[in-house]
N, C-alpha and C. Protein backbone atom coordinates (compact mmCIF):
# COMPACT_ATOMS: atom_id res chain seq x y z
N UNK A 1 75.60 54.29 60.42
CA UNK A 1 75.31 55.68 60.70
C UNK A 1 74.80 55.85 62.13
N UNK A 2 73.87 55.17 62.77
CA UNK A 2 73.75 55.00 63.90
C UNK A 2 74.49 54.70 65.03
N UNK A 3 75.24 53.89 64.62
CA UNK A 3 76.58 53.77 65.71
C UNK A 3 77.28 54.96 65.47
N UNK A 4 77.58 56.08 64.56
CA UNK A 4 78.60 57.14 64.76
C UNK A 4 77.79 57.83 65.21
N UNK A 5 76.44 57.79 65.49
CA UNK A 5 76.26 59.42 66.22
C UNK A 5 75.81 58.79 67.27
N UNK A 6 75.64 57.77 68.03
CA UNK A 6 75.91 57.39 69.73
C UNK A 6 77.16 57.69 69.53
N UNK A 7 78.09 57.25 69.01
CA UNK A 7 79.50 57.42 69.54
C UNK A 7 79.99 58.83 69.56
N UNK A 8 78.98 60.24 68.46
CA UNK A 8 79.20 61.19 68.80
C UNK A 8 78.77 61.36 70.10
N UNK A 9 77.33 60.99 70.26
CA UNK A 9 76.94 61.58 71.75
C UNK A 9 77.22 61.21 72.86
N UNK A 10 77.90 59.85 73.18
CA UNK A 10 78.58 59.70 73.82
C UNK A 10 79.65 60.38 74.63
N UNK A 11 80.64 60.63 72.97
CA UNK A 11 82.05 61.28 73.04
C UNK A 11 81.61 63.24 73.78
N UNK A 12 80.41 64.00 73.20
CA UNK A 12 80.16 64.69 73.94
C UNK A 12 79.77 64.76 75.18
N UNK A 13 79.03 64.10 75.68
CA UNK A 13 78.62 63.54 77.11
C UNK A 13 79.94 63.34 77.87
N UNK A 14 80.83 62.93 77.57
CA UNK A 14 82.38 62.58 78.31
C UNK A 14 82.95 63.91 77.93
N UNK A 15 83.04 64.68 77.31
CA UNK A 15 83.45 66.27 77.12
C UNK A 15 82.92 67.27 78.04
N UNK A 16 81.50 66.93 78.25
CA UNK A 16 80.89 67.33 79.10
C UNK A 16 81.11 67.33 80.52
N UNK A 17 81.02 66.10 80.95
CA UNK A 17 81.70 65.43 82.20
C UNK A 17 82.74 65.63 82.91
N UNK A 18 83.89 65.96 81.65
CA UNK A 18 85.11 65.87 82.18
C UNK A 18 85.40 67.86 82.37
N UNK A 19 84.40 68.26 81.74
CA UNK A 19 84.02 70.16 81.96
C UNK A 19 84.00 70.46 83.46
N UNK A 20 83.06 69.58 83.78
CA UNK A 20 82.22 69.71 84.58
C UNK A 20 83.04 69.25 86.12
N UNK A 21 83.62 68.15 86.05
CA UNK A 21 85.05 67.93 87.44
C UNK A 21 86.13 68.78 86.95
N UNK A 22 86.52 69.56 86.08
CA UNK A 22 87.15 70.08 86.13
C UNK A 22 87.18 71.59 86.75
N UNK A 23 85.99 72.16 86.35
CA UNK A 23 85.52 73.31 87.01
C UNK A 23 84.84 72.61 88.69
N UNK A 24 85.10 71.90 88.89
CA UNK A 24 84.80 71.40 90.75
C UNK A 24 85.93 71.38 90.73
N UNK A 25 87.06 70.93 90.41
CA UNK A 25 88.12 70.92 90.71
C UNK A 25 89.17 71.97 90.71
N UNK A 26 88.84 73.34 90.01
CA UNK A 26 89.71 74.15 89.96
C UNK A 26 88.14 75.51 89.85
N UNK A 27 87.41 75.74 91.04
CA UNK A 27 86.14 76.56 91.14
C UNK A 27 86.91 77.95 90.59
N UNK A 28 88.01 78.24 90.73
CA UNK A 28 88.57 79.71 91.14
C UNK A 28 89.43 80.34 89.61
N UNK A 29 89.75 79.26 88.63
CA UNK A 29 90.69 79.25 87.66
C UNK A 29 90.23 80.11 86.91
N UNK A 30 89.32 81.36 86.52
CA UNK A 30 89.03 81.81 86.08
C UNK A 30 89.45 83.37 86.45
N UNK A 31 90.04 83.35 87.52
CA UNK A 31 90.90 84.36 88.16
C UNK A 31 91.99 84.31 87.90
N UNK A 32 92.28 83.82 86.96
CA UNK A 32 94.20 83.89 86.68
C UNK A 32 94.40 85.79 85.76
N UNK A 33 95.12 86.15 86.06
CA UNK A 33 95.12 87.39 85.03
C UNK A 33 94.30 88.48 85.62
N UNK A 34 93.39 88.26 86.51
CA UNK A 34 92.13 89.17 86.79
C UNK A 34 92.88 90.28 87.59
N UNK A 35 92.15 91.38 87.81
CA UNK A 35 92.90 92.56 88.49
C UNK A 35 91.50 93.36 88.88
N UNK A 36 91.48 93.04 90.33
CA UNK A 36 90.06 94.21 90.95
C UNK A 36 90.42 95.01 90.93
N UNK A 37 90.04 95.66 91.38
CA UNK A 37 89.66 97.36 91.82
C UNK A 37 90.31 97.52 92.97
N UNK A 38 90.54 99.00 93.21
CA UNK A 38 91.69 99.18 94.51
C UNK A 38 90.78 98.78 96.19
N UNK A 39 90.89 98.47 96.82
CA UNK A 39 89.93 97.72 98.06
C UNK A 39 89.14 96.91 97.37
N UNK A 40 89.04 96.56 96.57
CA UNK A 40 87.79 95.38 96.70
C UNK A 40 87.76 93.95 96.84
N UNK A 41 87.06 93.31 97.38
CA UNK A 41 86.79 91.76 97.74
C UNK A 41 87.21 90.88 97.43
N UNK A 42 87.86 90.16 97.02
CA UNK A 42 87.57 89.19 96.48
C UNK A 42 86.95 87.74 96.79
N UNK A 43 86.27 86.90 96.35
CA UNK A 43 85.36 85.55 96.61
C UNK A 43 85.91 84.78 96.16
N UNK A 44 86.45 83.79 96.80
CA UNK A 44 86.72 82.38 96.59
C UNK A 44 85.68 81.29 96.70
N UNK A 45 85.78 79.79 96.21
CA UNK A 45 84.96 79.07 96.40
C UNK A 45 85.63 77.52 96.08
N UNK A 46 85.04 76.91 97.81
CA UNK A 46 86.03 75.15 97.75
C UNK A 46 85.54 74.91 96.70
N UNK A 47 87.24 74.08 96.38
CA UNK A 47 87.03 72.86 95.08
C UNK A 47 86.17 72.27 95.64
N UNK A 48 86.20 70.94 95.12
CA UNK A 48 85.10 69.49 95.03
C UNK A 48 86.04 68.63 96.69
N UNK A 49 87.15 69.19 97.11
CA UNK A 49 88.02 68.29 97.83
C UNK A 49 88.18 69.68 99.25
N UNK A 50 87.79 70.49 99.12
CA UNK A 50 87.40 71.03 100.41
C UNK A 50 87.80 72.09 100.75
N UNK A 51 88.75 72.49 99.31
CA UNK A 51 89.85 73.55 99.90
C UNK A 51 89.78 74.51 98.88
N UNK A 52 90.14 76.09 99.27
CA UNK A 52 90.33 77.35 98.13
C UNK A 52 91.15 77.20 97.64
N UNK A 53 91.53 77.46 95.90
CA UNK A 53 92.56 76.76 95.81
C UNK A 53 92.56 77.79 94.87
N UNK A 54 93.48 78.73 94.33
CA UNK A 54 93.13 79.89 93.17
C UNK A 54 94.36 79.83 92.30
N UNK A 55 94.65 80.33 91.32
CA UNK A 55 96.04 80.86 90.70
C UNK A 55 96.60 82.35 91.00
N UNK A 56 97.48 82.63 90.83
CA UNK A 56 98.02 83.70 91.76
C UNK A 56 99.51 83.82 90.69
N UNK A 57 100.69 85.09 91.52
CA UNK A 57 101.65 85.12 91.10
C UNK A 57 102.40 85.26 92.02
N UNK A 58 104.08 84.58 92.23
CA UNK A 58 104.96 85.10 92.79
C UNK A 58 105.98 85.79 91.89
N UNK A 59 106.81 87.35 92.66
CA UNK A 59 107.41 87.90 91.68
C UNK A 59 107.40 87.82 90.02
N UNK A 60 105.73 88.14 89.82
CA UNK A 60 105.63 87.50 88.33
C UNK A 60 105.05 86.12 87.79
N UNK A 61 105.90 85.60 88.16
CA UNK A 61 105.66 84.17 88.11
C UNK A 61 104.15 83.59 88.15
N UNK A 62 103.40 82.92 87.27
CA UNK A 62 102.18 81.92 87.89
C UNK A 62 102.43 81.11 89.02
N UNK A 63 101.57 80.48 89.89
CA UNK A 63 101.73 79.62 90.77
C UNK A 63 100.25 79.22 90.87
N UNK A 64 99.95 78.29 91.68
CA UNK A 64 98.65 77.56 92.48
C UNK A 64 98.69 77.94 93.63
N UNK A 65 97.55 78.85 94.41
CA UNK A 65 97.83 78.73 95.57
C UNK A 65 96.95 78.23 96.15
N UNK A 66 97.31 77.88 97.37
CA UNK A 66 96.74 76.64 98.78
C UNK A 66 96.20 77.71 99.60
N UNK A 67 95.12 78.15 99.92
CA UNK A 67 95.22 79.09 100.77
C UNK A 67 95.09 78.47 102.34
N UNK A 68 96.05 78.73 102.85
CA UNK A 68 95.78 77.85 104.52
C UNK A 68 96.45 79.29 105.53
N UNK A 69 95.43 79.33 106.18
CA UNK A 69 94.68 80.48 107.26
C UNK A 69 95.80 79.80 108.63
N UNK A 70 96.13 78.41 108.61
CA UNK A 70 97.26 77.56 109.67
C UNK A 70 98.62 77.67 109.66
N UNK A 71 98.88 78.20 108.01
CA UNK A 71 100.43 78.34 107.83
C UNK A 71 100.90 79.95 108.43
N UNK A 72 101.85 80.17 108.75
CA UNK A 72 102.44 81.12 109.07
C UNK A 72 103.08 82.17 108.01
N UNK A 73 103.72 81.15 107.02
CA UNK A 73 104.14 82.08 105.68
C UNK A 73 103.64 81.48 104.93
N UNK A 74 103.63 82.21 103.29
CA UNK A 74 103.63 81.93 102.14
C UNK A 74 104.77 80.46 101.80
N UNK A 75 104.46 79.60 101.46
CA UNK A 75 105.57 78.05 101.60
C UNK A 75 105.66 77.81 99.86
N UNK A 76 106.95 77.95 99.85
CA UNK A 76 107.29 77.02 98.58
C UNK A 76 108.41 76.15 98.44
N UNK A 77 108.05 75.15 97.68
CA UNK A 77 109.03 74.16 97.33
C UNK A 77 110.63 74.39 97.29
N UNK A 78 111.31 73.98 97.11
CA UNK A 78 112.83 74.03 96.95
C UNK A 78 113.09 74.35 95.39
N UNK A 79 111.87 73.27 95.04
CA UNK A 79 112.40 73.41 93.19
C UNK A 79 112.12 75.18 92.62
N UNK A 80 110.88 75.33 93.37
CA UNK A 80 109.48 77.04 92.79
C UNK A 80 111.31 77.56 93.56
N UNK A 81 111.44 77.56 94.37
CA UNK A 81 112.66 78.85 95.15
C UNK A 81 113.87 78.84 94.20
N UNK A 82 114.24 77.98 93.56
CA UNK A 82 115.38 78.29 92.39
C UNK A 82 114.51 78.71 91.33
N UNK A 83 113.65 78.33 90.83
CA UNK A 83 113.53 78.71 89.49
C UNK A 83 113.10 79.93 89.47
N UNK A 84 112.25 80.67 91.22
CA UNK A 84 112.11 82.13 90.80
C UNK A 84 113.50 82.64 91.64
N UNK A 85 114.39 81.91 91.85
CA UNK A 85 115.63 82.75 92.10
C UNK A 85 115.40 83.26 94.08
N UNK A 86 114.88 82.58 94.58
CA UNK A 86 114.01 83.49 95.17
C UNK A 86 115.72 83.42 96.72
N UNK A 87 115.88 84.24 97.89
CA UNK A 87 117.33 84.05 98.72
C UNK A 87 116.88 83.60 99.48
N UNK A 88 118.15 82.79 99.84
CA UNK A 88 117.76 81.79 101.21
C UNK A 88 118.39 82.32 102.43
N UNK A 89 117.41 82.80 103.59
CA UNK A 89 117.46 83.03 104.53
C UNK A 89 117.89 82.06 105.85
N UNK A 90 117.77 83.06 106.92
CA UNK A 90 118.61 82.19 107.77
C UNK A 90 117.55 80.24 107.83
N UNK A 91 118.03 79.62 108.33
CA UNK A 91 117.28 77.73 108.32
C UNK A 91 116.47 78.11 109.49
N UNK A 92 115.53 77.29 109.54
CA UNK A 92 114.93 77.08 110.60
C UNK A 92 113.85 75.93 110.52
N UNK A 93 113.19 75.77 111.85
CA UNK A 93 112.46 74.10 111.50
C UNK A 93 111.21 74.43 111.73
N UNK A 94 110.09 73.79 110.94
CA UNK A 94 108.60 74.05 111.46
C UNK A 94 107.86 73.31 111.32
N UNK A 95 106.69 73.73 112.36
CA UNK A 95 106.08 72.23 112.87
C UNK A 95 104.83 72.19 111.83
N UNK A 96 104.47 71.40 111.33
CA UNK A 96 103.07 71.49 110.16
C UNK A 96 102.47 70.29 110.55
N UNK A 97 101.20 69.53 110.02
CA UNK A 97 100.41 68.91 110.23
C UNK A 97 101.17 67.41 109.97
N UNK A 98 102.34 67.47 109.06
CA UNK A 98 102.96 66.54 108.68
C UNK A 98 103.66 65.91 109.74
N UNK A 99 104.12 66.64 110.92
CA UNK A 99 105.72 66.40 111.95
C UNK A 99 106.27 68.16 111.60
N UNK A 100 107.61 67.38 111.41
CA UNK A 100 108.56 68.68 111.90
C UNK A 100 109.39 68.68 110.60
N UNK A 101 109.75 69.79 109.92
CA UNK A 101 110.32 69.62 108.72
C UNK A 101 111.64 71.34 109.45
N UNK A 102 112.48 70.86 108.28
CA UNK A 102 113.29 71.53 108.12
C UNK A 102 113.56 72.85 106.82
N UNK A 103 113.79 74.13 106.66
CA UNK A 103 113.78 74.76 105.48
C UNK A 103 114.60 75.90 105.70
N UNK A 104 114.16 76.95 105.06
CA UNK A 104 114.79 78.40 105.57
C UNK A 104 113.83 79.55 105.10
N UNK A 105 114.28 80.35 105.50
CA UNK A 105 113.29 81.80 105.71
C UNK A 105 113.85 82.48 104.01
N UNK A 106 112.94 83.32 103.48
CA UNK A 106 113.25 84.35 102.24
C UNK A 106 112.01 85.26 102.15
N UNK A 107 111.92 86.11 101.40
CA UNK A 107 111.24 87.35 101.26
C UNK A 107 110.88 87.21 99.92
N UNK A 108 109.59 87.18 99.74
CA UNK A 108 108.79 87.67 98.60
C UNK A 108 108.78 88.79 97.75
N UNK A 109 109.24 89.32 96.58
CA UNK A 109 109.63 90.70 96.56
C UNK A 109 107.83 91.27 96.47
N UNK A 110 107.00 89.92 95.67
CA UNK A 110 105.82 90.87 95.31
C UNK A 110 104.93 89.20 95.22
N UNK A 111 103.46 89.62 95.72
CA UNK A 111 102.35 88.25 96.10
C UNK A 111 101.70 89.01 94.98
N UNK A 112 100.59 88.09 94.14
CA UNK A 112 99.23 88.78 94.06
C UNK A 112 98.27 87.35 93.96
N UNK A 113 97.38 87.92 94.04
CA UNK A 113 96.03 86.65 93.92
C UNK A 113 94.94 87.73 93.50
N UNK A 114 94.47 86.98 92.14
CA UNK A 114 93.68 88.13 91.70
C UNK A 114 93.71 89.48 92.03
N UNK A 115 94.68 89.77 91.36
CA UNK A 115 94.70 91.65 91.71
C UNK A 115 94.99 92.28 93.32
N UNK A 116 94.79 90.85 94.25
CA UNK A 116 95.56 91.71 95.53
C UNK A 116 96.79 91.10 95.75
N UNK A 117 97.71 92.47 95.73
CA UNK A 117 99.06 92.39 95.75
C UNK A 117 100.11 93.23 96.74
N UNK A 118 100.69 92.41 97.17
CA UNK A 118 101.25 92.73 98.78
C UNK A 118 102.57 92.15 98.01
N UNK A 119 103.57 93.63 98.69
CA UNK A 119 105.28 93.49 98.64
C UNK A 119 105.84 93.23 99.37
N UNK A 120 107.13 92.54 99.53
CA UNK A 120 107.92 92.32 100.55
C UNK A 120 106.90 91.22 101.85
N UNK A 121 106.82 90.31 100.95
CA UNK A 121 106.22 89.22 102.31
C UNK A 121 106.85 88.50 102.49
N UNK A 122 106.98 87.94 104.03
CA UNK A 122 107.60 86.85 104.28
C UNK A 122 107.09 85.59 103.75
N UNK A 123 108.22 84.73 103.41
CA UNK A 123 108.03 83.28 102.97
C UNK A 123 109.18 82.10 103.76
N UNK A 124 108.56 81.36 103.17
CA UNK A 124 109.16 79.82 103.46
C UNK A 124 109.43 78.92 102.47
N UNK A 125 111.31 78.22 102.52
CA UNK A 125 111.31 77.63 101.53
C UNK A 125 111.61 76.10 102.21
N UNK A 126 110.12 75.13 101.58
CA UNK A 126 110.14 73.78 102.48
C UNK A 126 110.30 72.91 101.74
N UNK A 127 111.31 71.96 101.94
CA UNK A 127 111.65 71.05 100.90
C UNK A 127 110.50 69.75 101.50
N UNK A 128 110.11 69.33 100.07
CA UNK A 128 109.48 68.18 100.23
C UNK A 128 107.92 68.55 100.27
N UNK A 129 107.88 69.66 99.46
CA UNK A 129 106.50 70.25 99.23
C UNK A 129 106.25 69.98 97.46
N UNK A 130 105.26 69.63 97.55
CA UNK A 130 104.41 69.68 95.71
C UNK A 130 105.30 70.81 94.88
N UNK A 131 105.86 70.79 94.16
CA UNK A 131 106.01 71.76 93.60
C UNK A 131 105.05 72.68 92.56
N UNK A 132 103.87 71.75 92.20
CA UNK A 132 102.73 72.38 91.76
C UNK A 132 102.03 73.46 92.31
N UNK A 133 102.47 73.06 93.91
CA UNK A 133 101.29 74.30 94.84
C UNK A 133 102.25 75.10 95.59
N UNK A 134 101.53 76.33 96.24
CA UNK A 134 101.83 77.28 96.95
C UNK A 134 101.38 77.44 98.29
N UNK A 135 101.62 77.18 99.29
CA UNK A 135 100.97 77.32 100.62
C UNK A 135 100.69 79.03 100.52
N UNK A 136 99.51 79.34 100.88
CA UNK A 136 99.44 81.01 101.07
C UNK A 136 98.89 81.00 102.48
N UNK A 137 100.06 81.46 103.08
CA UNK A 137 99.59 81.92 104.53
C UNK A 137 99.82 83.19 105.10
N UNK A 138 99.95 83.43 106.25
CA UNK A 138 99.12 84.32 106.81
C UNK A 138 100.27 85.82 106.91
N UNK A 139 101.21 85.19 106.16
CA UNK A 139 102.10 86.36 105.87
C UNK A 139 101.80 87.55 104.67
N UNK A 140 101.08 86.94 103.89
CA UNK A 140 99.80 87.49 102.95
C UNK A 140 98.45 87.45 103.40
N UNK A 141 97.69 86.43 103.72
CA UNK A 141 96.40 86.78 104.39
C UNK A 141 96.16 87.26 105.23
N UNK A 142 97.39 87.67 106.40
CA UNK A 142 97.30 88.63 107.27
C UNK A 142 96.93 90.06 107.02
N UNK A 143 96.85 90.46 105.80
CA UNK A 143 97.42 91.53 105.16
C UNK A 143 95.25 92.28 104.91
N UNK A 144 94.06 90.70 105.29
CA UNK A 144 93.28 91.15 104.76
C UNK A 144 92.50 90.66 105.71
N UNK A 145 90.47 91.26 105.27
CA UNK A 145 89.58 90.59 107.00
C UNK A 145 88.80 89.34 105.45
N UNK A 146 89.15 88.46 106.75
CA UNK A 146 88.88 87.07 105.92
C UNK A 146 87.53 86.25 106.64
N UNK A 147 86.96 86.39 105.63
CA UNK A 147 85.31 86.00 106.06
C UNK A 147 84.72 84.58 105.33
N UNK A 148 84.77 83.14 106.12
CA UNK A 148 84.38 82.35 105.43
C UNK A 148 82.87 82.24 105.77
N UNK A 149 82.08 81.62 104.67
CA UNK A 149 80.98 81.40 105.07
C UNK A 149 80.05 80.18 103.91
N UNK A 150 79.71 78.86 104.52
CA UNK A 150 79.60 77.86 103.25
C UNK A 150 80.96 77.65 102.50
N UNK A 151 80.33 77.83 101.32
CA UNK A 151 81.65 77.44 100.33
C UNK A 151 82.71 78.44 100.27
N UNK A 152 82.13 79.39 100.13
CA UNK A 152 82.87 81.24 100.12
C UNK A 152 84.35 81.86 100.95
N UNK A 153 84.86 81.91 100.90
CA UNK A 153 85.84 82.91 101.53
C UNK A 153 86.14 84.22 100.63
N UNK A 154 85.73 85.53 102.09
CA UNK A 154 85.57 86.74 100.90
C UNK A 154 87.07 87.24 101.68
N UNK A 155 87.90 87.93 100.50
CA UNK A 155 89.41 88.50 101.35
C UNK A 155 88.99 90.00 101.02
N UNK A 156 89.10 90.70 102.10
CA UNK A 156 88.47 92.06 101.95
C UNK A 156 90.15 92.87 102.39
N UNK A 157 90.77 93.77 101.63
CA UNK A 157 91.84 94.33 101.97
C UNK A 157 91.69 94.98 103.22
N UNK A 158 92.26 95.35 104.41
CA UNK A 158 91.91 96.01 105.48
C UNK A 158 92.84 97.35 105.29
N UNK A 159 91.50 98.60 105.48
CA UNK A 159 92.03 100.02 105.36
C UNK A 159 92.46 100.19 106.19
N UNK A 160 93.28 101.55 106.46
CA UNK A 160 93.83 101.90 107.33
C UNK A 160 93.50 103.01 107.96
């Protein structure tokens, strides 16, 4: 009897644990589905590995997004660009932290990340990208006044 309830408390303690890197690891996942209010804020906060990292939608679709303030467009995989159908625009080559890659240009019909949602954005389709993640750049974050501070990045829609 004693050995099954260490091995319960154990087995909770590792339930616990594994709660606990998981929410460091995904700070933002609780924003999937969410929908603010018309102008309002939203707050992000780094994973455990340094970076904002939220769930979001393209045309519908779930995705992961990367938010990087360095990229120029919204970047997705080759595989994410067929399966949301998404057109391939004219090719072109771009320079990223990696070297020099090759892809082509397409249009977003519709972004959102928690409830802010921007139509018709430019994107990028880069082969040899995660297909798990979404680069979100500045073809959408352009769109807002972006305030980091500590862990935080607040995306504030910009009025007009």
């Amino acid at each position: 009897m004693l050995v099954l309830c260490w091995g319960l408390m154990l087995g909770m303690l590792v339930w616990w644990f594994q709660g606990q890197l998981d929410e460091r690891s995904r700070p933002n996942a609780s924003l999937a589905g969410q929908s603010l209010a018309v102008q309002q804020p939203l707050t992000l906060t780094r994973n455990r590995a340094g970076h904002f990292v939220a769930p979001g939608e393209i045309n519908g679709a779930a995705v992961t997004f990367l938010l990087d303030t360095g990229a120029t467009y919204v970047s997705v995989s080759e595989a994410l660009a067929q399966r949301l159908n998404l057109p391939r625009g004219r090719d072109v080559r771009f320079t990223t932290a990696n070297g020099v890659s090759h892809g082509a240009l397409t249009t977003l019909e519709e972004v959102s990340l928690a409830g802010l949602v921007w139509q018709e954005v430019r994107g990028a389709i880069v082969p040899g990208m995660d297909d798990d993640l979404v680069l979100l750049g500045m073809s959408f974050l352009g769109q807002f006044d972006i305030n980091m501070r500590g862990q935080q990045m607040r995306l504030t829609p910009i009025s007009d």
